[in-house]
PDB file of N, CA and C in Angstrom:
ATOM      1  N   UNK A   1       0.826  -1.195   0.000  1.00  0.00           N
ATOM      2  CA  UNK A   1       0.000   0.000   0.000  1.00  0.00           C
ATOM      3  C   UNK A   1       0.863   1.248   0.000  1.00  0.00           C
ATOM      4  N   UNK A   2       2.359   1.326   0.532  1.00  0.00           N
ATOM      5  CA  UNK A   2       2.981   2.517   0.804  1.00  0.00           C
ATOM      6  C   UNK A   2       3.612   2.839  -0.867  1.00  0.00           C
ATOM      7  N   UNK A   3       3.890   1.504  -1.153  1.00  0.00           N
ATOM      8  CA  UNK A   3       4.183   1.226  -2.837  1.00  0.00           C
ATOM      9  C   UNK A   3       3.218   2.348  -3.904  1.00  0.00           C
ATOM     10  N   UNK A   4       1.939   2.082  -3.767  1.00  0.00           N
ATOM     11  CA  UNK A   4       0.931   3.335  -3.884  1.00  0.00           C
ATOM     12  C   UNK A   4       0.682   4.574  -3.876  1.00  0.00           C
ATOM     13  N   UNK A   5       1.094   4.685  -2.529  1.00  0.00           N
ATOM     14  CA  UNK A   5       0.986   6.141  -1.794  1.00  0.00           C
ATOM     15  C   UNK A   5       2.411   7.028  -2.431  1.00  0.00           C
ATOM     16  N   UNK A   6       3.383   6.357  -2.346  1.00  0.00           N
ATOM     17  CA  UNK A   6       4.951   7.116  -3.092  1.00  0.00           C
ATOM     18  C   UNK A   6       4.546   7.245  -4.203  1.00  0.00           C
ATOM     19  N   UNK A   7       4.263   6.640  -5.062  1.00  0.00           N
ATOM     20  CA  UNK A   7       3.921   6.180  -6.763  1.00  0.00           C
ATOM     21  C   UNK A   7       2.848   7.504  -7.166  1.00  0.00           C
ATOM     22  N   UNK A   8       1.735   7.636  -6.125  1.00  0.00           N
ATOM     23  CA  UNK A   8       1.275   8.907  -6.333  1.00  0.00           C
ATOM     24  C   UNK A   8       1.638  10.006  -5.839  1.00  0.00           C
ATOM     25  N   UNK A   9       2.204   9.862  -4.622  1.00  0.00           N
ATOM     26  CA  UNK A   9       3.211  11.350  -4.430  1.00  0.00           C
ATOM     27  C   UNK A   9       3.901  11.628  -5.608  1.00  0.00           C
ATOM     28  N   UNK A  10       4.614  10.783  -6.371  1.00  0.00           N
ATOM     29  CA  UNK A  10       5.842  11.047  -7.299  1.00  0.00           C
ATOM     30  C   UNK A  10       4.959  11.669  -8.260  1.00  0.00           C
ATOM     31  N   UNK A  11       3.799  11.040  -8.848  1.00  0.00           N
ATOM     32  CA  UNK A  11       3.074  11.899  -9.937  1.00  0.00           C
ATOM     33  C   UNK A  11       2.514  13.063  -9.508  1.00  0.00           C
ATOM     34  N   UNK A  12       1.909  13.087  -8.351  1.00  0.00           N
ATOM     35  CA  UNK A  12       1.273  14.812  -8.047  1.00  0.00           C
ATOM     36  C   UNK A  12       2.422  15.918  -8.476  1.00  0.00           C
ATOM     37  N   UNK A  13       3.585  15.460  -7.774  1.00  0.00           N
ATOM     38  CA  UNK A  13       4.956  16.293  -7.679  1.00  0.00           C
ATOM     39  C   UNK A  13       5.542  16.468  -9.255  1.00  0.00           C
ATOM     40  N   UNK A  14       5.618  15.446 -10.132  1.00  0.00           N
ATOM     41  CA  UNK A  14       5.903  15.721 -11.624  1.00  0.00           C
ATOM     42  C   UNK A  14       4.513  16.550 -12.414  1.00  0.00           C
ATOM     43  N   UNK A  15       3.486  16.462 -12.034  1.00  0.00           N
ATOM     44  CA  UNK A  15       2.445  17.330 -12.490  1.00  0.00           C
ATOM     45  C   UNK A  15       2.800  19.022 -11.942  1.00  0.00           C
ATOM     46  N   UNK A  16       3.058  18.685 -10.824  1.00  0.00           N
ATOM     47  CA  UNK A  16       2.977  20.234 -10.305  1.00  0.00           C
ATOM     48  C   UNK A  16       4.810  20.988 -10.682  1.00  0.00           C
ATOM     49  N   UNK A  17       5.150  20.281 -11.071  1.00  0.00           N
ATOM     50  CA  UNK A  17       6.078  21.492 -11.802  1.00  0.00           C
ATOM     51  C   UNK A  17       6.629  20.961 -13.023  1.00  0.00           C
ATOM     52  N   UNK A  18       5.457  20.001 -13.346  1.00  0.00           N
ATOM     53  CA  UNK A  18       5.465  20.542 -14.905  1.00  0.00           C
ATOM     54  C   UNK A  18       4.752  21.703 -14.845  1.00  0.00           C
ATOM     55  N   UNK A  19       3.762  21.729 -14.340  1.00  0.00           N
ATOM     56  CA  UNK A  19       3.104  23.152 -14.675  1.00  0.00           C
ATOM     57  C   UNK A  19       3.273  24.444 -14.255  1.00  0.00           C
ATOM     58  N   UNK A  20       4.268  23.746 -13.512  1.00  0.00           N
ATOM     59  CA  UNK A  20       5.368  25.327 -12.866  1.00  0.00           C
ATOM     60  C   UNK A  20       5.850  25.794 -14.079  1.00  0.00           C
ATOM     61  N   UNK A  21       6.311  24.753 -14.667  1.00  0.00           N
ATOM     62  CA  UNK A  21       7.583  24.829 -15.909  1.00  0.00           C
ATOM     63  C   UNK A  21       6.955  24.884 -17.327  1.00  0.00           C
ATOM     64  N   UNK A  22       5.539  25.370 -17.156  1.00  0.00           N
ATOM     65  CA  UNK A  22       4.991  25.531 -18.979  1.00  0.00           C
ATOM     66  C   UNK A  22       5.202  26.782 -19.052  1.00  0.00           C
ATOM     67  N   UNK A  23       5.715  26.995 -20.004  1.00  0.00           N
ATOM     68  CA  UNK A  23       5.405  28.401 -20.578  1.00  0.00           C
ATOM     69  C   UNK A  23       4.454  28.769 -21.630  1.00  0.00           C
ATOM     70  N   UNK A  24       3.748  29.340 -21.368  1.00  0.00           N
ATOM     71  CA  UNK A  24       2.463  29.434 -22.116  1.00  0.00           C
ATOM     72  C   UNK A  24       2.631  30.373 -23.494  1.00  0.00           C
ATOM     73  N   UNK A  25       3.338  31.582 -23.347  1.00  0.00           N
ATOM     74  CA  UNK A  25       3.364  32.539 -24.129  1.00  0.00           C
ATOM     75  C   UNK A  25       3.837  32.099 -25.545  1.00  0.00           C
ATOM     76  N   UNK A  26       4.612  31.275 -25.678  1.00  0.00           N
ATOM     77  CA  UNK A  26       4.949  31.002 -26.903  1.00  0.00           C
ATOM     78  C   UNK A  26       3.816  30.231 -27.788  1.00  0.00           C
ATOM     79  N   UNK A  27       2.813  28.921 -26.923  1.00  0.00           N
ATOM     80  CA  UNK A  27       2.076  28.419 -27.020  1.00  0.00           C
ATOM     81  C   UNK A  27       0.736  29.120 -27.534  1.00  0.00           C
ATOM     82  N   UNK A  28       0.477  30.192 -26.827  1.00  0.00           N
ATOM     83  CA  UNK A  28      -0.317  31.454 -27.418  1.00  0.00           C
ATOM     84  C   UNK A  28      -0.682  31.572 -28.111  1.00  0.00           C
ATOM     85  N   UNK A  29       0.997  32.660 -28.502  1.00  0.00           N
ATOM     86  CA  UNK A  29       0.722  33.309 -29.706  1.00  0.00           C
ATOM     87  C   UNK A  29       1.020  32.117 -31.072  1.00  0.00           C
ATOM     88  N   UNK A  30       1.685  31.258 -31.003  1.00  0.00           N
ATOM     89  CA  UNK A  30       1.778  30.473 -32.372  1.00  0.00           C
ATOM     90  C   UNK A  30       0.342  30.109 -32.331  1.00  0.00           C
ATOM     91  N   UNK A  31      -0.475  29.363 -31.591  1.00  0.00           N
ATOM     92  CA  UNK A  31      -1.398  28.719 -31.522  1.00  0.00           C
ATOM     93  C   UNK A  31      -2.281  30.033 -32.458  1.00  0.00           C
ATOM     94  N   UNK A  32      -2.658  31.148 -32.045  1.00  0.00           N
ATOM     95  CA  UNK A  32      -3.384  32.678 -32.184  1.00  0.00           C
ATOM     96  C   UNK A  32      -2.934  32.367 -33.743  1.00  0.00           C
ATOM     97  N   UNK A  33      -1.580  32.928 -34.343  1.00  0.00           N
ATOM     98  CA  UNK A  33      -1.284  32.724 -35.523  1.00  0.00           C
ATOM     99  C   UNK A  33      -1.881  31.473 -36.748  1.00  0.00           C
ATOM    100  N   UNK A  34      -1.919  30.372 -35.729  1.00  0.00           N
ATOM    101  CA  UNK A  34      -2.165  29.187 -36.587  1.00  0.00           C
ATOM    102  C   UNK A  34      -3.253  29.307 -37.159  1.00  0.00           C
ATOM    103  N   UNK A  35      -4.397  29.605 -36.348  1.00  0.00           N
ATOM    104  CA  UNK A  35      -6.140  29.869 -35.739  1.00  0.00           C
ATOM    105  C   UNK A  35      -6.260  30.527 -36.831  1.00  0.00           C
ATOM    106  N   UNK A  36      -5.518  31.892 -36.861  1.00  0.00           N
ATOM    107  CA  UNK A  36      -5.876  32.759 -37.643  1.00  0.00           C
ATOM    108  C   UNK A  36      -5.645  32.816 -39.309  1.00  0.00           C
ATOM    109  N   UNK A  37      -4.663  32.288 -39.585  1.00  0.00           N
ATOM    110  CA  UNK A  37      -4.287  32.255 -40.533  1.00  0.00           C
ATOM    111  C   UNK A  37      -4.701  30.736 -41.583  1.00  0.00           C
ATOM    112  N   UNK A  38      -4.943  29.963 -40.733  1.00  0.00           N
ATOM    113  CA  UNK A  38      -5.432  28.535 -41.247  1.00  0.00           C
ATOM    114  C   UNK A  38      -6.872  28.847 -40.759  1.00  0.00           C
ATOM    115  N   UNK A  39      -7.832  28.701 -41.552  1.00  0.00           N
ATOM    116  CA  UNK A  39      -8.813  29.111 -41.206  1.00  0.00           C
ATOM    117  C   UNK A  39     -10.374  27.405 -42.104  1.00  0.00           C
ATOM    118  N   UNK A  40      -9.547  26.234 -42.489  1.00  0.00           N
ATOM    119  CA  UNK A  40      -9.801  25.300 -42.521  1.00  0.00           C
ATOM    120  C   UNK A  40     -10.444  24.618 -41.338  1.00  0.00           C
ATOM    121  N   UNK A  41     -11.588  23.672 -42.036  1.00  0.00           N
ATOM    122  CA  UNK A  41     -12.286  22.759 -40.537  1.00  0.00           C
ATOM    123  C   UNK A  41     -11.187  21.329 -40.205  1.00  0.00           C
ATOM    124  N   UNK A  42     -10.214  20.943 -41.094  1.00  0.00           N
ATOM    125  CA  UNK A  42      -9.856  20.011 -40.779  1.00  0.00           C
ATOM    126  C   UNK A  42      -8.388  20.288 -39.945  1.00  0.00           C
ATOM    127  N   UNK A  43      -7.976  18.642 -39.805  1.00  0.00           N
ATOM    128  CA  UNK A  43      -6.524  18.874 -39.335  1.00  0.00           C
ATOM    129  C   UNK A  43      -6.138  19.808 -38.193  1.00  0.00           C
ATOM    130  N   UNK A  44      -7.091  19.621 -36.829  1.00  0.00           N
ATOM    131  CA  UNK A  44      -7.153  20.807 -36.183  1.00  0.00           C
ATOM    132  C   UNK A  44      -5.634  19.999 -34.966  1.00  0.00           C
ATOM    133  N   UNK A  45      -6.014  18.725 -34.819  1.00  0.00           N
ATOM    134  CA  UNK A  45      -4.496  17.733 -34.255  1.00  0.00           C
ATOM    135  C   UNK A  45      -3.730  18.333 -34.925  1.00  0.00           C
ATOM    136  N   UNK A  46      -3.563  18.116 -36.429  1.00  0.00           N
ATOM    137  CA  UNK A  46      -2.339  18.336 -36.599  1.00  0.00           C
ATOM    138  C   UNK A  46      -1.384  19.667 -36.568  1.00  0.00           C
ATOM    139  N   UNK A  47      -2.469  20.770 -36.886  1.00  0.00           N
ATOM    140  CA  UNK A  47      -2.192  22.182 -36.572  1.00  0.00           C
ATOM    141  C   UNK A  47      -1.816  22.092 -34.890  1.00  0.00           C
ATOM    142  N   UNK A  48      -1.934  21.180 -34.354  1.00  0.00           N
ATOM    143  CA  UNK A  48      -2.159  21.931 -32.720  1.00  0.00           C
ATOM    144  C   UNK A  48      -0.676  20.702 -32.276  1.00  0.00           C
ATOM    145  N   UNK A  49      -0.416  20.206 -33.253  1.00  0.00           N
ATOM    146  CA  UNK A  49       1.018  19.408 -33.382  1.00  0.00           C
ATOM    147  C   UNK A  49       1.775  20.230 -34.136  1.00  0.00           C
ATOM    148  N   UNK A  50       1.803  20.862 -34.761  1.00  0.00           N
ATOM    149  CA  UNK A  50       2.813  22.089 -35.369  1.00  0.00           C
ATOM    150  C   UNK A  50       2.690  22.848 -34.204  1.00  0.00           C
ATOM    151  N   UNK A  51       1.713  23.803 -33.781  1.00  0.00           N
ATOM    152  CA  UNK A  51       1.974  24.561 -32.819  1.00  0.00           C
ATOM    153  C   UNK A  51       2.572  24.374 -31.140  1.00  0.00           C
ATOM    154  N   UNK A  52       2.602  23.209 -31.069  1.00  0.00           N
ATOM    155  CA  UNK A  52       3.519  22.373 -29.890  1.00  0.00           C
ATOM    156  C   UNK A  52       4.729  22.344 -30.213  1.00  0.00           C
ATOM    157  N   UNK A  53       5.105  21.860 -31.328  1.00  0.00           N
ATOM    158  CA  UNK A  53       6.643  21.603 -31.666  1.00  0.00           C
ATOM    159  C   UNK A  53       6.943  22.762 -31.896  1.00  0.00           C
ATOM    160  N   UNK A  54       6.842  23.702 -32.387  1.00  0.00           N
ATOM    161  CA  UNK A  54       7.122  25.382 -32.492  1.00  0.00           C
ATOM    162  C   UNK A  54       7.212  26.226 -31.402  1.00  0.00           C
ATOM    163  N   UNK A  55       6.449  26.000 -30.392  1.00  0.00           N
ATOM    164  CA  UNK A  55       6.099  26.256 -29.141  1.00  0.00           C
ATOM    165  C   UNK A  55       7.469  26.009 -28.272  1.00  0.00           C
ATOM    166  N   UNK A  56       7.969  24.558 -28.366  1.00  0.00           N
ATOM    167  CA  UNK A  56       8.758  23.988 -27.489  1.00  0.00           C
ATOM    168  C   UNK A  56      10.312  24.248 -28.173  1.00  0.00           C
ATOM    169  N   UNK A  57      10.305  24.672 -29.569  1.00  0.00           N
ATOM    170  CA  UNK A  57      11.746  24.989 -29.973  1.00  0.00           C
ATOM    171  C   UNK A  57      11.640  26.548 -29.679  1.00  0.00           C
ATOM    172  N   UNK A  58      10.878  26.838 -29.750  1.00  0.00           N
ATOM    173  CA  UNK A  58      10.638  28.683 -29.121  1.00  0.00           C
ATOM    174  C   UNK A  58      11.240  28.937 -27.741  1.00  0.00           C
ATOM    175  N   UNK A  59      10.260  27.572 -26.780  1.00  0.00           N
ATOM    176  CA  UNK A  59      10.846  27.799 -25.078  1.00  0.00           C
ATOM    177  C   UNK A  59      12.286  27.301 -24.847  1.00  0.00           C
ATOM    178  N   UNK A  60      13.208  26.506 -25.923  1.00  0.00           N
ATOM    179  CA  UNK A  60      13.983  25.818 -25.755  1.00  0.00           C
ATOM    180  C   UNK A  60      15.195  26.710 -26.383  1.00  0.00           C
ATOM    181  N   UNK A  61      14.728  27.652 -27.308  1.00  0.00           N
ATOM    182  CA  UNK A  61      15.651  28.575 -27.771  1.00  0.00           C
ATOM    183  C   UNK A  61      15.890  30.102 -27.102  1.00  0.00           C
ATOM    184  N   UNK A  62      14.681  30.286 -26.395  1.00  0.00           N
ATOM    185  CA  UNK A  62      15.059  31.754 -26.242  1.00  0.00           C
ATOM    186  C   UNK A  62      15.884  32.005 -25.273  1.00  0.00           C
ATOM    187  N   UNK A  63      16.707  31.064 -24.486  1.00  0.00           N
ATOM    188  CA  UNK A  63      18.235  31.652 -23.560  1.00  0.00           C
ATOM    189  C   UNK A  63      19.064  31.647 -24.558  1.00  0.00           C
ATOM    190  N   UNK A  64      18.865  32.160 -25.952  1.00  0.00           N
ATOM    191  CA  UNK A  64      19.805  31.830 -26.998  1.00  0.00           C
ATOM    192  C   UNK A  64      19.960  33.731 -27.120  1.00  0.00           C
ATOM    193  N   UNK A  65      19.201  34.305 -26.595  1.00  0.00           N
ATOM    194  CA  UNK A  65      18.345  35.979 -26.976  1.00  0.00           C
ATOM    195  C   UNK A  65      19.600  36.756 -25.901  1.00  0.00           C
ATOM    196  N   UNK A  66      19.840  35.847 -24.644  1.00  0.00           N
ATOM    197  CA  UNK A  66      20.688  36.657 -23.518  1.00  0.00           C
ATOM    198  C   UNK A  66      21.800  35.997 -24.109  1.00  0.00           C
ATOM    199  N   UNK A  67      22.711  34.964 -24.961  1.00  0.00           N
ATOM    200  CA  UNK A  67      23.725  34.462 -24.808  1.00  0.00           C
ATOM    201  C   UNK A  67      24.251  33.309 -24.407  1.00  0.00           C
ATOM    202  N   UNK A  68      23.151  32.977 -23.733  1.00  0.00           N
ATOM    203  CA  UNK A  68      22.795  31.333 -23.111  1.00  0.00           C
ATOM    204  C   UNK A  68      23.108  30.366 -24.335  1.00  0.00           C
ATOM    205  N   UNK A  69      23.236  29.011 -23.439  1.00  0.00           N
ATOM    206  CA  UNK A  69      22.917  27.719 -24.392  1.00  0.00           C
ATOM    207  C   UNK A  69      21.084  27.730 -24.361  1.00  0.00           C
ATOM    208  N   UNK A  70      21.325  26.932 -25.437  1.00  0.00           N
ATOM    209  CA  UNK A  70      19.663  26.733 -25.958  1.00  0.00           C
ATOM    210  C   UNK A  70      19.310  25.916 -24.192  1.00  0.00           C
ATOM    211  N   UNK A  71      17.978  25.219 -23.665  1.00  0.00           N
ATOM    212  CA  UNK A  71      17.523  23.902 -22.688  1.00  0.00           C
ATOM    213  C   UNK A  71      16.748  23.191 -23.721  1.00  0.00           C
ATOM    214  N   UNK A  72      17.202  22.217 -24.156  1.00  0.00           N
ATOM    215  CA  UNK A  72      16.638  21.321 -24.382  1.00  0.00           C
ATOM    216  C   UNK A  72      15.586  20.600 -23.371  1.00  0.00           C
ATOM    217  N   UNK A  73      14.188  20.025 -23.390  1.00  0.00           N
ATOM    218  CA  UNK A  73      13.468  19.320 -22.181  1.00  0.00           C
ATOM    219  C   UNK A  73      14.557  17.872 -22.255  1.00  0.00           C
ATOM    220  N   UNK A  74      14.189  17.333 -21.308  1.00  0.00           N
ATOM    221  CA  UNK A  74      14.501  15.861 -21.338  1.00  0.00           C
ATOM    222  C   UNK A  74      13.122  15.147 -21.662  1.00  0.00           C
ATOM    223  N   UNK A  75      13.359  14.342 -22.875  1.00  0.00           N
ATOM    224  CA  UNK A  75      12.114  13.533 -22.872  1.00  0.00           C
ATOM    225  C   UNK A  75      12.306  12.420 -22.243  1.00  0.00           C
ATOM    226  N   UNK A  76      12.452  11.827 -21.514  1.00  0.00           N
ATOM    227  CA  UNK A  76      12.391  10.872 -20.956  1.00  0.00           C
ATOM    228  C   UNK A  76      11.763  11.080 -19.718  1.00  0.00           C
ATOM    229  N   UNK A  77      11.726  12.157 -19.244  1.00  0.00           N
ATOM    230  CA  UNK A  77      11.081  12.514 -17.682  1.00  0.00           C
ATOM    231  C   UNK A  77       9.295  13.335 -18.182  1.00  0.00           C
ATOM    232  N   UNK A  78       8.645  12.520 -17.122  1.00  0.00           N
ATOM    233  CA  UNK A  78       7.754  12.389 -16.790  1.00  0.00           C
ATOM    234  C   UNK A  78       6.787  13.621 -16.915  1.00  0.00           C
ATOM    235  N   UNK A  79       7.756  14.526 -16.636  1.00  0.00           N
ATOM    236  CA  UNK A  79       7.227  16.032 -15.813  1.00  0.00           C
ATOM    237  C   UNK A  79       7.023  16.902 -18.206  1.00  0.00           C
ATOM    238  N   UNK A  80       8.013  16.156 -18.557  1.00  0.00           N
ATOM    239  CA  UNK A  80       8.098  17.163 -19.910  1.00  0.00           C
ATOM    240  C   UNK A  80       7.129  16.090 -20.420  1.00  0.00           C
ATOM    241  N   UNK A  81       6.377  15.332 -20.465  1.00  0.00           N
ATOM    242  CA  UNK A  81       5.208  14.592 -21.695  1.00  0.00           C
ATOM    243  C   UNK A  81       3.619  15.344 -20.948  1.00  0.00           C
ATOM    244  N   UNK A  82       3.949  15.375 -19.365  1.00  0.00           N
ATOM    245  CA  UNK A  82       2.923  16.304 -19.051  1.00  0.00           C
ATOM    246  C   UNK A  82       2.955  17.150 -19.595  1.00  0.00           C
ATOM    247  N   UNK A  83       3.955  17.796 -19.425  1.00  0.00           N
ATOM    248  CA  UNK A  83       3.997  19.525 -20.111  1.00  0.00           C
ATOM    249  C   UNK A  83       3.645  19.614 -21.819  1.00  0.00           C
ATOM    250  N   UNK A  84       4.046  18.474 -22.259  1.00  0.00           N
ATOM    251  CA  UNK A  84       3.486  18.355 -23.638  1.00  0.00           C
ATOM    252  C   UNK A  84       2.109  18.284 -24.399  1.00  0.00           C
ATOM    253  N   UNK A  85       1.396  17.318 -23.635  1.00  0.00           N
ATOM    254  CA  UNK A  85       0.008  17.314 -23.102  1.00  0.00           C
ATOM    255  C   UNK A  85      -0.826  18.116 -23.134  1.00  0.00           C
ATOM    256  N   UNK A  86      -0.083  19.207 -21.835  1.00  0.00           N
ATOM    257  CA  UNK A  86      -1.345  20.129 -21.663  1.00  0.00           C
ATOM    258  C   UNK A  86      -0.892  21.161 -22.522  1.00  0.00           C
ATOM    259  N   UNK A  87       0.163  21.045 -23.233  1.00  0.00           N
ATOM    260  CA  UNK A  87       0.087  22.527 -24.530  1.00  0.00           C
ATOM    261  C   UNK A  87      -0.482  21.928 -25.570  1.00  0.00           C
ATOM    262  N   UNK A  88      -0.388  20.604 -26.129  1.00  0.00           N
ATOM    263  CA  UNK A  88      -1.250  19.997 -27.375  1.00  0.00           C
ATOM    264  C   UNK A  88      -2.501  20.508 -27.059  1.00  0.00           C
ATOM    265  N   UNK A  89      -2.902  20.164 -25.805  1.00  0.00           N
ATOM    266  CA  UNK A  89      -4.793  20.178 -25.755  1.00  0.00           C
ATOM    267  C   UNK A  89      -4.931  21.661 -25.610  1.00  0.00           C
ATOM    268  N   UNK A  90      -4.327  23.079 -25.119  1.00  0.00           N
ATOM    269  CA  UNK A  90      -4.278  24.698 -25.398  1.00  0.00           C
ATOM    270  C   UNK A  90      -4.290  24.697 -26.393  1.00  0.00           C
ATOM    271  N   UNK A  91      -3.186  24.193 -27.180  1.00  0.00           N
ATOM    272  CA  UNK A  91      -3.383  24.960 -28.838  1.00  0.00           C
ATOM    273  C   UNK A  91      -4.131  24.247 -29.674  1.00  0.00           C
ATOM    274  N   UNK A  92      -4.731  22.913 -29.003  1.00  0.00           N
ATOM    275  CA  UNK A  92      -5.604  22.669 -30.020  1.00  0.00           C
ATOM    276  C   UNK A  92      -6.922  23.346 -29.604  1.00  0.00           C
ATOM    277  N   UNK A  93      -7.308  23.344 -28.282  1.00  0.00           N
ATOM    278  CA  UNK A  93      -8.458  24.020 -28.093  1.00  0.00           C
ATOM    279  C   UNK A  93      -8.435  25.940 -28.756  1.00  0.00           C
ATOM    280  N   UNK A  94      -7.577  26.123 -28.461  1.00  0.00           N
ATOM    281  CA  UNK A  94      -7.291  27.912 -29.476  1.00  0.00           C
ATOM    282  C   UNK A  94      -7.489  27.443 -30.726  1.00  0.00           C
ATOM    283  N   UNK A  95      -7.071  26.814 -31.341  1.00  0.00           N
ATOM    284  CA  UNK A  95      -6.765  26.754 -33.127  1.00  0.00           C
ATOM    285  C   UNK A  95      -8.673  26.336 -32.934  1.00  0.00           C
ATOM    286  N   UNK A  96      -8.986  25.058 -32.702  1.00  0.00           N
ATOM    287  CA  UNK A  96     -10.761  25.351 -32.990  1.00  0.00           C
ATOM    288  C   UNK A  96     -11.269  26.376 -32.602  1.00  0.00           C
ATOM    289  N   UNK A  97     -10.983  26.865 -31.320  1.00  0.00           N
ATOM    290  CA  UNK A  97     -12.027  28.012 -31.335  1.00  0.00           C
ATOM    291  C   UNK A  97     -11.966  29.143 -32.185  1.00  0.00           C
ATOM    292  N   UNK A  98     -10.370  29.573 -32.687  1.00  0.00           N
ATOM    293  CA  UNK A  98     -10.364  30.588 -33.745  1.00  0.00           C
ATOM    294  C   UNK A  98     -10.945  29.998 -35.051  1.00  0.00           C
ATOM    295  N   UNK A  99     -10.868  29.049 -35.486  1.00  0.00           N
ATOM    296  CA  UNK A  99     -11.252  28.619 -36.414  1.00  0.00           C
ATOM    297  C   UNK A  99     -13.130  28.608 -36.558  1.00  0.00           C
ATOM    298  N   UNK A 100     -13.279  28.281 -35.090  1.00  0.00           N
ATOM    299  CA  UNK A 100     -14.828  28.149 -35.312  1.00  0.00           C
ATOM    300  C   UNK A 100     -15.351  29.860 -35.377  1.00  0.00           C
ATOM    301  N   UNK A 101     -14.813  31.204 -34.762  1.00  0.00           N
ATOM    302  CA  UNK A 101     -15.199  32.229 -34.640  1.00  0.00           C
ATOM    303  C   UNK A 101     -14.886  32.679 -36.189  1.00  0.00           C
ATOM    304  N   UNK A 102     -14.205  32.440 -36.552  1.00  0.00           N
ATOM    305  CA  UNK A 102     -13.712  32.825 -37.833  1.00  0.00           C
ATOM    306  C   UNK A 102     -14.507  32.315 -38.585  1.00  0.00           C
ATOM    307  N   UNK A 103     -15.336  31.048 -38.779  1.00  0.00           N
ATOM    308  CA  UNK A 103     -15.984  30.675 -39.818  1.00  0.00           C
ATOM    309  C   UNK A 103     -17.540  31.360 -39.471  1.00  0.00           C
ATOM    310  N   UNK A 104     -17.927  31.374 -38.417  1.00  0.00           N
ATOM    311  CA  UNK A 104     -19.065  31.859 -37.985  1.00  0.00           C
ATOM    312  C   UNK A 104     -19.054  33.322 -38.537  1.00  0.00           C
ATOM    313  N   UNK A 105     -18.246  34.380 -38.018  1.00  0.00           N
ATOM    314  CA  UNK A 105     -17.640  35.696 -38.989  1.00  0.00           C
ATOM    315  C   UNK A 105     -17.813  35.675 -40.601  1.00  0.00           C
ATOM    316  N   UNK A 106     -17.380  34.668 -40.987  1.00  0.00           N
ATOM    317  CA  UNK A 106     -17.662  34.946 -42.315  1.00  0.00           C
ATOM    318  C   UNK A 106     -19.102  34.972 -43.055  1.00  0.00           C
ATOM    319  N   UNK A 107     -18.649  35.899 -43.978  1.00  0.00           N
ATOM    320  CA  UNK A 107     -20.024  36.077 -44.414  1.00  0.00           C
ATOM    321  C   UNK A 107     -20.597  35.602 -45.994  1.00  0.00           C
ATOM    322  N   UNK A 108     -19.937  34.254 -45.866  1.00  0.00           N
ATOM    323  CA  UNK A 108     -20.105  33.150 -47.215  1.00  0.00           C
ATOM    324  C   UNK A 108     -21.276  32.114 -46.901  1.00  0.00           C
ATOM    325  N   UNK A 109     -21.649  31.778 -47.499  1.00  0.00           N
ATOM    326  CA  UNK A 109     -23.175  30.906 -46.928  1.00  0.00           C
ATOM    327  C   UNK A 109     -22.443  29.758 -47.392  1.00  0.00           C
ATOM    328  N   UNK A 110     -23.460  28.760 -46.310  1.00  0.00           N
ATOM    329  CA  UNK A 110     -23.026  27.514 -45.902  1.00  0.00           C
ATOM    330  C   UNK A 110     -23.565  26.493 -47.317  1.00  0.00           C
ATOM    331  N   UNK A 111     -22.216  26.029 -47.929  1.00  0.00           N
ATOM    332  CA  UNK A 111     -23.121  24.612 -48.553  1.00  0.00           C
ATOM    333  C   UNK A 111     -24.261  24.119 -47.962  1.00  0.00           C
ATOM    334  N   UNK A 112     -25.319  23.510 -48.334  1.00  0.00           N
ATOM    335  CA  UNK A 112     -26.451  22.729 -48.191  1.00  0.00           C
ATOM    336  C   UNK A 112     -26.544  21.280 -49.074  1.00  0.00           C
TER     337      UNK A 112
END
């Protein structure tokens, strides 16, 4: 039973700073860009899989801006597939909703 109890300590603790450790802003605005500019009903995964991987070479590059080495995540730890996760399901939920406001906006009538 204590086997249990550690096993879920260890995941509360990799959840909670993964989400210390998201950075959202990059996730955002690519996501905002994608939305906007792709303005298609399909392929909303895969747009929201471009905007993750763009996202994460964005957070992984910008100590490159002060002089820094790039941070690569470690994929192998626990805490970065969370963090992956919950930016897939942000930018995919942004890319539909711009997409759905955007089609609703337009003022082309609907096939029948």
């Amino acid at each position: 039973m204590s086997d249990i109890v550690d096993f879920l300590a260890v995941i509360v603790d990799q959840v909670r700073a993964s989400l210390v450790g998201l950075s959202l802003l990059p996730v955002l605005v690519i996501s905002l860009l994608i939305g906007i500019i792709q303005s298609k009903k399909t392929a909303y995964a895969l747009k929201a899989l471009l905007a993750t991987g763009l996202s994460l070479g964005v957070a992984a590059l910008w100590p490159l801006k002060d002089g820094l080495t790039p941070v690569w995540p470690d994929v192998m730890a626990i805490e970065t597939h969370i963090r992956l996760l919950v930016t897939f399901v942000l930018a995919f939920l942004i890319i539909r909703f711009l997409c759905v406001i955007k089609n609703t906006i337009s003022l082309t009538p609907k096939k029948v």
